[in-house]
PDB file of N, CA and C in Angstrom:
ATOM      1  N   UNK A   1     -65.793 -42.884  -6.045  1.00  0.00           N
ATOM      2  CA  UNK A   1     -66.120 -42.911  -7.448  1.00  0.00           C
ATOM      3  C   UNK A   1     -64.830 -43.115  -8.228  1.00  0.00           C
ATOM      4  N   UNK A   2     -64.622 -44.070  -9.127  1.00  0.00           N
ATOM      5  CA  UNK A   2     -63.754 -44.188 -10.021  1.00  0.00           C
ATOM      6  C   UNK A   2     -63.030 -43.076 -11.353  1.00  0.00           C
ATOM      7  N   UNK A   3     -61.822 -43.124 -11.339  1.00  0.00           N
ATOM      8  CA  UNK A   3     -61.475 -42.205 -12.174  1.00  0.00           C
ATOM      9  C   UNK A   3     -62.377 -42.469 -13.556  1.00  0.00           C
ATOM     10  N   UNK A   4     -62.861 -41.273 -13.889  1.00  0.00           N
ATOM     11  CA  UNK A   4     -63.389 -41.143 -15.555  1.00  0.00           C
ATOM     12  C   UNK A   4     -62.412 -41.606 -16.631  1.00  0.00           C
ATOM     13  N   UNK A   5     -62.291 -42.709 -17.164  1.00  0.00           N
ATOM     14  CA  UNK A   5     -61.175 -42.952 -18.067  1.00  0.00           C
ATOM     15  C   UNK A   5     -61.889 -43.097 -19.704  1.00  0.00           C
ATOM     16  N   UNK A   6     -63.271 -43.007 -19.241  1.00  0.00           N
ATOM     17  CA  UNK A   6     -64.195 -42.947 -20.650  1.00  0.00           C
ATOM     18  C   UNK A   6     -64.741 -44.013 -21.291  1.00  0.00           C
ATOM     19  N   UNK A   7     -64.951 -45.050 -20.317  1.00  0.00           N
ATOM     20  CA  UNK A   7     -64.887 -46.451 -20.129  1.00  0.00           C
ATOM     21  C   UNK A   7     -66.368 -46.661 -19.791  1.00  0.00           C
ATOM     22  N   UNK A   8     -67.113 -46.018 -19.865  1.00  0.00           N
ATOM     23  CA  UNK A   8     -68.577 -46.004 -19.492  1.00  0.00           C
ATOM     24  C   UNK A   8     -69.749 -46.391 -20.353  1.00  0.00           C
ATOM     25  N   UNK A   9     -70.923 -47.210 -19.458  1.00  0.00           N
ATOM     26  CA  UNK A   9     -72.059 -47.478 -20.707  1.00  0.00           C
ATOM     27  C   UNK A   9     -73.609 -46.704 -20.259  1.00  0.00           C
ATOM     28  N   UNK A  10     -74.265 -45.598 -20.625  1.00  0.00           N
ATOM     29  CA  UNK A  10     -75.326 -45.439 -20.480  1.00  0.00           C
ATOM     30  C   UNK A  10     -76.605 -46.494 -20.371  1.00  0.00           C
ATOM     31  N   UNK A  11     -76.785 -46.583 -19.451  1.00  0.00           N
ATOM     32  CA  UNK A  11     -78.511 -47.842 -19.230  1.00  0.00           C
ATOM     33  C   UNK A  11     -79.361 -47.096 -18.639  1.00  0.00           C
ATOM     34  N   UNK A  12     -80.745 -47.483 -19.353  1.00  0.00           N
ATOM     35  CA  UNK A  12     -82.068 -46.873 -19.284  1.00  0.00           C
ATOM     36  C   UNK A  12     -82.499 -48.376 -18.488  1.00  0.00           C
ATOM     37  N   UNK A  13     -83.546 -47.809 -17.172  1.00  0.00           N
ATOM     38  CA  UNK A  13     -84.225 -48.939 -16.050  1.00  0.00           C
ATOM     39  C   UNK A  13     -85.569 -48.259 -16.706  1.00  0.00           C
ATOM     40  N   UNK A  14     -86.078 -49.520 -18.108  1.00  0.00           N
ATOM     41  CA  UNK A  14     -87.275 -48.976 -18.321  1.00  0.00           C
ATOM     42  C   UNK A  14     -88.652 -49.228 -17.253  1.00  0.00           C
ATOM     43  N   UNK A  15     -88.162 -49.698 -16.628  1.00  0.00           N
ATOM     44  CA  UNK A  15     -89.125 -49.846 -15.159  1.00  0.00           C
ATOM     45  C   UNK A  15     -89.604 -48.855 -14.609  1.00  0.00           C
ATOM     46  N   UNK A  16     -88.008 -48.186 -14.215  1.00  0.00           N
ATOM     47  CA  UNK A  16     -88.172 -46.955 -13.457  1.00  0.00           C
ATOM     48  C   UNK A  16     -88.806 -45.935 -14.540  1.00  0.00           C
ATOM     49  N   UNK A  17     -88.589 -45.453 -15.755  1.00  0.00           N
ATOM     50  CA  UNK A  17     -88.998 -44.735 -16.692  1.00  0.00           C
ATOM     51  C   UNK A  17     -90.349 -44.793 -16.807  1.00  0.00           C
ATOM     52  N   UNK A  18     -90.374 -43.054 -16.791  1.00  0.00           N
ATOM     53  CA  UNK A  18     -92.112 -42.910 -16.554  1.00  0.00           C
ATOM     54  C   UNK A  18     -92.645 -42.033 -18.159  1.00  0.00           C
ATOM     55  N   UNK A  19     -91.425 -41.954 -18.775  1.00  0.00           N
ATOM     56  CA  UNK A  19     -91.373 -41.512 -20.076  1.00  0.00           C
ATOM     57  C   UNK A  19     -91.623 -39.854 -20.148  1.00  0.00           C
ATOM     58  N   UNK A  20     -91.453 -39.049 -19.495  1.00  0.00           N
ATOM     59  CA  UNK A  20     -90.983 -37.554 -19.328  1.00  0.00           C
ATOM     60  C   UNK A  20     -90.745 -37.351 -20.517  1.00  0.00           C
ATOM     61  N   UNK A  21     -89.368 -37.778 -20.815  1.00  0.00           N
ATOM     62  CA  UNK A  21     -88.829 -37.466 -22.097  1.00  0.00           C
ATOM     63  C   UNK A  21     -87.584 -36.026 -21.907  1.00  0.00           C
ATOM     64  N   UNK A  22     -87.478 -35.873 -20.621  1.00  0.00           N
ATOM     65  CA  UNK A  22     -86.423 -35.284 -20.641  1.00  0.00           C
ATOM     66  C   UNK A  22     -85.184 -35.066 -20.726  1.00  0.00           C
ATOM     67  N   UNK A  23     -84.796 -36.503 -20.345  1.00  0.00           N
ATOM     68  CA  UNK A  23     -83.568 -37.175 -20.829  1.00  0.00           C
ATOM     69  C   UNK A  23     -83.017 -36.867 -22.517  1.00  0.00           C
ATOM     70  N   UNK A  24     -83.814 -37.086 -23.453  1.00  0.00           N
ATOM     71  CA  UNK A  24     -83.569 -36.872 -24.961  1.00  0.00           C
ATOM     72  C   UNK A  24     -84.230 -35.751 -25.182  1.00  0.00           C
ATOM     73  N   UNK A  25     -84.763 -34.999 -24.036  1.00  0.00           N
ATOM     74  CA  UNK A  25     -85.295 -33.712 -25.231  1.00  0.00           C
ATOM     75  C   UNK A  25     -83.799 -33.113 -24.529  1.00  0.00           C
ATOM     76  N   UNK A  26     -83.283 -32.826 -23.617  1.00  0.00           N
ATOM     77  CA  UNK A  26     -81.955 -32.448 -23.147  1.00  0.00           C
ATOM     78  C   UNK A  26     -80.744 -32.862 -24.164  1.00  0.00           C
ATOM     79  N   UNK A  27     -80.875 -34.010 -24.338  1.00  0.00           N
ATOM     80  CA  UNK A  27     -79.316 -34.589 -25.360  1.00  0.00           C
ATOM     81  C   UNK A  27     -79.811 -35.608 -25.867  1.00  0.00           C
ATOM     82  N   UNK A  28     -80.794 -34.656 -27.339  1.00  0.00           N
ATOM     83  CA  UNK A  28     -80.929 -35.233 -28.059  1.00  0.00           C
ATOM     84  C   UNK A  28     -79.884 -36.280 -29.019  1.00  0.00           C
ATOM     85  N   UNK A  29     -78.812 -35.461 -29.022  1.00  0.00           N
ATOM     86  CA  UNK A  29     -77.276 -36.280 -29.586  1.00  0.00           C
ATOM     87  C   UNK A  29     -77.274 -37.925 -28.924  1.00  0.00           C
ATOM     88  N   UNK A  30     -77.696 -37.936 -27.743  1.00  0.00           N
ATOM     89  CA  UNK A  30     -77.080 -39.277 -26.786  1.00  0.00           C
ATOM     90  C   UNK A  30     -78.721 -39.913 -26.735  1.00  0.00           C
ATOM     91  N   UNK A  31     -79.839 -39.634 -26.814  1.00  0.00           N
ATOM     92  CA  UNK A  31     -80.761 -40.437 -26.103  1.00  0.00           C
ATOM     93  C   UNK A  31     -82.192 -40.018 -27.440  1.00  0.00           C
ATOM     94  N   UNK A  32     -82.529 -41.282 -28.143  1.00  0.00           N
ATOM     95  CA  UNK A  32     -83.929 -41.014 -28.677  1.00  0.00           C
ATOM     96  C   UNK A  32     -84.902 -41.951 -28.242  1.00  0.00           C
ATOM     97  N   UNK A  33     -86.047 -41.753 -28.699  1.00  0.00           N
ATOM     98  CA  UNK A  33     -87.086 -41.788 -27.939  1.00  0.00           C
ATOM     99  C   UNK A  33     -88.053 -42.732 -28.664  1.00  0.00           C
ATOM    100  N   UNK A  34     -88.566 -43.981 -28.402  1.00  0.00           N
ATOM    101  CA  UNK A  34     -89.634 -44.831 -29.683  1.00  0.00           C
ATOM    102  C   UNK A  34     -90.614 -44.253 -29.531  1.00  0.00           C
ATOM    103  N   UNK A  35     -91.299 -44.817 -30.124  1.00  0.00           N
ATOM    104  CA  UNK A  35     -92.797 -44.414 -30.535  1.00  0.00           C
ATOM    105  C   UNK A  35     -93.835 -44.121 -29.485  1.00  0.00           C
ATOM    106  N   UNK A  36     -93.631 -45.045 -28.416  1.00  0.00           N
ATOM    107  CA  UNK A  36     -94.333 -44.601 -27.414  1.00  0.00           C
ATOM    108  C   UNK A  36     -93.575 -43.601 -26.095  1.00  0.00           C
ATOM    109  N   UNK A  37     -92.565 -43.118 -26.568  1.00  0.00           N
ATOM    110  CA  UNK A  37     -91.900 -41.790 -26.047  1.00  0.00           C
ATOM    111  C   UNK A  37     -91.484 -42.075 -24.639  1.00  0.00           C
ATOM    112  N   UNK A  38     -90.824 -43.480 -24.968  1.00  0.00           N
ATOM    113  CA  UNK A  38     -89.734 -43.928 -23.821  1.00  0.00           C
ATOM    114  C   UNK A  38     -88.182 -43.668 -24.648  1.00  0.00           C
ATOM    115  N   UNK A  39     -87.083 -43.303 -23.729  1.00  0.00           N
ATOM    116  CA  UNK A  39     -85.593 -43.277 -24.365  1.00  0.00           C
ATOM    117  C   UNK A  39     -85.807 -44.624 -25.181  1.00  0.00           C
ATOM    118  N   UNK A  40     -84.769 -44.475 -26.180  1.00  0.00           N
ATOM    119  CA  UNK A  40     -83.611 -45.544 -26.608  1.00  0.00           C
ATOM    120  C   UNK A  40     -82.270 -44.688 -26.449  1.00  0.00           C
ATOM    121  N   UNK A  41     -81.114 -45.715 -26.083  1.00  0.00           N
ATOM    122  CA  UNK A  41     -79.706 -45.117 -26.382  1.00  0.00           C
ATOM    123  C   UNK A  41     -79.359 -45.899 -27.159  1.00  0.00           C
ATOM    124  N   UNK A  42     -78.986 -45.240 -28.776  1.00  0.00           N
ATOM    125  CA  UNK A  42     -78.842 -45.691 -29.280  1.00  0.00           C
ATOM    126  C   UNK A  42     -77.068 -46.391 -29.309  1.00  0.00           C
ATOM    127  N   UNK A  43     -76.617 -45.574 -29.154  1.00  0.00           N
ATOM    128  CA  UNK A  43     -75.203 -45.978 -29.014  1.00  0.00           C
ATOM    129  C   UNK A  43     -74.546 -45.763 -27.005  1.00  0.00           C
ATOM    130  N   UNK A  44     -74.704 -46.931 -26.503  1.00  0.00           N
ATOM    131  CA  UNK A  44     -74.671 -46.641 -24.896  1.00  0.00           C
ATOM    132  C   UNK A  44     -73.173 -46.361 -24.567  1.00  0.00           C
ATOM    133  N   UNK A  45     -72.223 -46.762 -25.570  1.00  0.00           N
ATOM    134  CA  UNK A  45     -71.064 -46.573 -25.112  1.00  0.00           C
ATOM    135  C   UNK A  45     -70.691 -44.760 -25.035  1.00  0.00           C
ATOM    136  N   UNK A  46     -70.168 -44.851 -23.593  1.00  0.00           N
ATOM    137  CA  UNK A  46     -69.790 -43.142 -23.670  1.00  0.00           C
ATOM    138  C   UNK A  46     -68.676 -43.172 -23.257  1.00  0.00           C
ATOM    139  N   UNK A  47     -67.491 -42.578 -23.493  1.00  0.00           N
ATOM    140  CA  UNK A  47     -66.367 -42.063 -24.053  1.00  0.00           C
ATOM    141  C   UNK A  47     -66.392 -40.102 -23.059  1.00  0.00           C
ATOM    142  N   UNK A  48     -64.854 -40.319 -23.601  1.00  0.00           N
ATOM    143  CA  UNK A  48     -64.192 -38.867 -22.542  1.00  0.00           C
ATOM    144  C   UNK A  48     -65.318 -37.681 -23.643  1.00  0.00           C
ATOM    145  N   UNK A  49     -65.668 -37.939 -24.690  1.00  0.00           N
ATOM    146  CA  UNK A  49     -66.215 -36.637 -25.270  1.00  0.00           C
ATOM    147  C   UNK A  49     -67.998 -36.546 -24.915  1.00  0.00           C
ATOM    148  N   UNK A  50     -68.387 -37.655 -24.876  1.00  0.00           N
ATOM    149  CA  UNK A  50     -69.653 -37.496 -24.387  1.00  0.00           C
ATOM    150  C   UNK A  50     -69.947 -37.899 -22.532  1.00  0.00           C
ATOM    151  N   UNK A  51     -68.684 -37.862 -22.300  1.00  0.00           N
ATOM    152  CA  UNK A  51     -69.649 -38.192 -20.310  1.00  0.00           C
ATOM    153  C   UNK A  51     -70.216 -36.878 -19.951  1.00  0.00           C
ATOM    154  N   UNK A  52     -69.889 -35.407 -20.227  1.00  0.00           N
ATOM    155  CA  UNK A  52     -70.780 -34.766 -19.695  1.00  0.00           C
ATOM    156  C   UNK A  52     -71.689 -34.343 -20.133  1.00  0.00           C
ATOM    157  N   UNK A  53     -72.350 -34.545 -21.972  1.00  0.00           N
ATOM    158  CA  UNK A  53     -73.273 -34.442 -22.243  1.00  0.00           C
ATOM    159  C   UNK A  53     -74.522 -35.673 -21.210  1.00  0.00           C
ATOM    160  N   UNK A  54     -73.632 -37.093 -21.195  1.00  0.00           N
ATOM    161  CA  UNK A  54     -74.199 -37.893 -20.575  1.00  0.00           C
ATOM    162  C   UNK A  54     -74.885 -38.118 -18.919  1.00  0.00           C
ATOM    163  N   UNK A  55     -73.551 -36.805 -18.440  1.00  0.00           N
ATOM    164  CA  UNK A  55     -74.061 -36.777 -17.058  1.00  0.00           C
ATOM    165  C   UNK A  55     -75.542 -36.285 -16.752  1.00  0.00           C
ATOM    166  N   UNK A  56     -74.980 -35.221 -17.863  1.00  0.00           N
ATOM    167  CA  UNK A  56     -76.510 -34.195 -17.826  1.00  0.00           C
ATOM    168  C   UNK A  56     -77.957 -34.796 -18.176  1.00  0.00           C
ATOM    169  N   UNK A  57     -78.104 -35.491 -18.821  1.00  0.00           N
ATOM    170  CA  UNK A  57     -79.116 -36.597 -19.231  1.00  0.00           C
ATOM    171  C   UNK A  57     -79.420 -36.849 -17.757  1.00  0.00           C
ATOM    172  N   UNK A  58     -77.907 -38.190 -17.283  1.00  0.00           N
ATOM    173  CA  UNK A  58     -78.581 -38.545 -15.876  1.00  0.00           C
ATOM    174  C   UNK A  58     -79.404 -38.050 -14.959  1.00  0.00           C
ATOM    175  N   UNK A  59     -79.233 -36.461 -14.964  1.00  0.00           N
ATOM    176  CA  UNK A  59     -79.000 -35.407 -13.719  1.00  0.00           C
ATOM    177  C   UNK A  59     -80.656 -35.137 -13.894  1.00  0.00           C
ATOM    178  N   UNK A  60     -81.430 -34.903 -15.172  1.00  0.00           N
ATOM    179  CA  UNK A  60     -81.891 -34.378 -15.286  1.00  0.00           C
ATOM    180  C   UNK A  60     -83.293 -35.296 -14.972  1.00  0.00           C
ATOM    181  N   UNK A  61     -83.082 -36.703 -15.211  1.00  0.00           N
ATOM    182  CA  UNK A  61     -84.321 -37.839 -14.727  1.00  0.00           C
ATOM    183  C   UNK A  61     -84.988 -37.705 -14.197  1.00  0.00           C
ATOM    184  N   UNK A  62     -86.200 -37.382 -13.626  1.00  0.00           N
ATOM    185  CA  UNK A  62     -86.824 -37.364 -12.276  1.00  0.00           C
ATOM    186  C   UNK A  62     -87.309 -38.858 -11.922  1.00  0.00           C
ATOM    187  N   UNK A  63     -87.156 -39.617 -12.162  1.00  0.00           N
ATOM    188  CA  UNK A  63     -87.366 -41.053 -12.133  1.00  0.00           C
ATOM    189  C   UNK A  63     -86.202 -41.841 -11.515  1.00  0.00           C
ATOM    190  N   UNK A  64     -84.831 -41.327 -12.151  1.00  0.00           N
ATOM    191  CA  UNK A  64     -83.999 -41.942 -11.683  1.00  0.00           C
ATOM    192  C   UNK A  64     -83.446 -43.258 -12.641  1.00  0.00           C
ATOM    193  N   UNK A  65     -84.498 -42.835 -13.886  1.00  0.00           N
ATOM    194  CA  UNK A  65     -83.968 -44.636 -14.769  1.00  0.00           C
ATOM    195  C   UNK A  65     -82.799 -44.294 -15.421  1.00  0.00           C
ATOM    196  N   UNK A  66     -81.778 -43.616 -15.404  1.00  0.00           N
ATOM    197  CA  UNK A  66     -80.899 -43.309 -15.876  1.00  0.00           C
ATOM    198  C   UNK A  66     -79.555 -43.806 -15.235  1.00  0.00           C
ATOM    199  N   UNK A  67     -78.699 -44.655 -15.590  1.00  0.00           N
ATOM    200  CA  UNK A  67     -77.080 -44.422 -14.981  1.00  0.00           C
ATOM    201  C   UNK A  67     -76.093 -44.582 -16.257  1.00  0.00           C
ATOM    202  N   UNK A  68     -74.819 -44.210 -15.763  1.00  0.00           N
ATOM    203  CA  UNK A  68     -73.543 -44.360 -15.881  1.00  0.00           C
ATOM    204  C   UNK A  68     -72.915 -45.083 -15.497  1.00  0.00           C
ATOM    205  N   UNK A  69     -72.969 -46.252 -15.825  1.00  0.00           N
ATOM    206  CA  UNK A  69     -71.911 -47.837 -15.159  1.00  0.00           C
ATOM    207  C   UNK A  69     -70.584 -47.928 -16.095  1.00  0.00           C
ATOM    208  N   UNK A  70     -69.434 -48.069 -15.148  1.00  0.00           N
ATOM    209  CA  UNK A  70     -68.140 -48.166 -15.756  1.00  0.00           C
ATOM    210  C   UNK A  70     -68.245 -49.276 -16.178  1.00  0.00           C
ATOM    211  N   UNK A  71     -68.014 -49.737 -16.999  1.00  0.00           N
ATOM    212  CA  UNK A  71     -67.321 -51.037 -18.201  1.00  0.00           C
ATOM    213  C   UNK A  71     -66.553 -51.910 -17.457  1.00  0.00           C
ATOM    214  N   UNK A  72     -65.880 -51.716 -16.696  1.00  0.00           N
ATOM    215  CA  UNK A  72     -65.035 -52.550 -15.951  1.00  0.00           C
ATOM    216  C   UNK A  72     -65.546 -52.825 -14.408  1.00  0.00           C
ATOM    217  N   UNK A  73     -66.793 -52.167 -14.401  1.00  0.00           N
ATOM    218  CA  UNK A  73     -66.974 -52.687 -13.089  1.00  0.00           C
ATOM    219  C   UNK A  73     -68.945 -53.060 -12.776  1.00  0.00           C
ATOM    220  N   UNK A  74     -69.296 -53.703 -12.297  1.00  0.00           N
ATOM    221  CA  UNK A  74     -70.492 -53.751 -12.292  1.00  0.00           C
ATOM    222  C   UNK A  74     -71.749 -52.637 -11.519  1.00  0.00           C
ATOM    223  N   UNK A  75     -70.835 -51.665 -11.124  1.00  0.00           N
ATOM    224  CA  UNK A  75     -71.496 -50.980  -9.744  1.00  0.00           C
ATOM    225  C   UNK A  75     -71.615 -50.181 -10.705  1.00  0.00           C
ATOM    226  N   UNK A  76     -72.921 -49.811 -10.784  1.00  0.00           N
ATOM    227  CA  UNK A  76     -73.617 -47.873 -11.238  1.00  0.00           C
ATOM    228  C   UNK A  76     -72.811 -46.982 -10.684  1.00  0.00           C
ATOM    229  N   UNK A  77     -72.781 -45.772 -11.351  1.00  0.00           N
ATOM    230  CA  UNK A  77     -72.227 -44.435 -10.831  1.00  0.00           C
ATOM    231  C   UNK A  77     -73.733 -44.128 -10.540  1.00  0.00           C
ATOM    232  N   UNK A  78     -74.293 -43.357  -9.036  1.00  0.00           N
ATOM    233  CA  UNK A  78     -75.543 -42.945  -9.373  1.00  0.00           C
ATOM    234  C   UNK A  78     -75.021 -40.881  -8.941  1.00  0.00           C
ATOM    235  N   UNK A  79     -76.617 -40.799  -9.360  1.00  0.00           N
ATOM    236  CA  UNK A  79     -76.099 -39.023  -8.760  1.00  0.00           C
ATOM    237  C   UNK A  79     -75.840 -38.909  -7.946  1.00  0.00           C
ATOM    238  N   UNK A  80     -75.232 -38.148  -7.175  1.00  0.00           N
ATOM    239  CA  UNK A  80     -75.380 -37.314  -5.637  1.00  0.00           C
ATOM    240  C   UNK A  80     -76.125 -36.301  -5.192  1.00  0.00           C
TER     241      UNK A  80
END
């Protein structure tokens, strides 16, 4: 896994999204939700102050439509 330099973009796989809604009821700050109560991120860029609000989002998916892809590289961070 690449050093955290804060270089990261949150992406929603609305595929995988089964619309839970746990992702934004968790961090609400990072993730809202349209009308039919799938995420939006509104702002995907995440930065050293929001990656661990952001991780936690990820963590919390049961779907899995959630990652953390570094900016500089094309490969997802996924959970472990």
């Amino acid at each position: 896994m690449p050093a955290d330099d804060g270089a990261f973009t949150l992406e929603v796989d609305r595929t995988a999204c089964a619309g839970h809604g746990m992702c934004y009821g968790t961090r609400p700050e990072l993730i809202d939700c349209d009308d039919e109560g799938y995420p939006v991120i509104p702002d995907p860029n995440i930065g050293p102050d929001t990656i661990d609000p952001a991780r936690d989002a990820v963590a919390v998916c049961p779907e899995r439509a959630l990652e953390l892809v570094p900016r500089s590289t094309a490969t997802p961070l996924h959970r472990q």
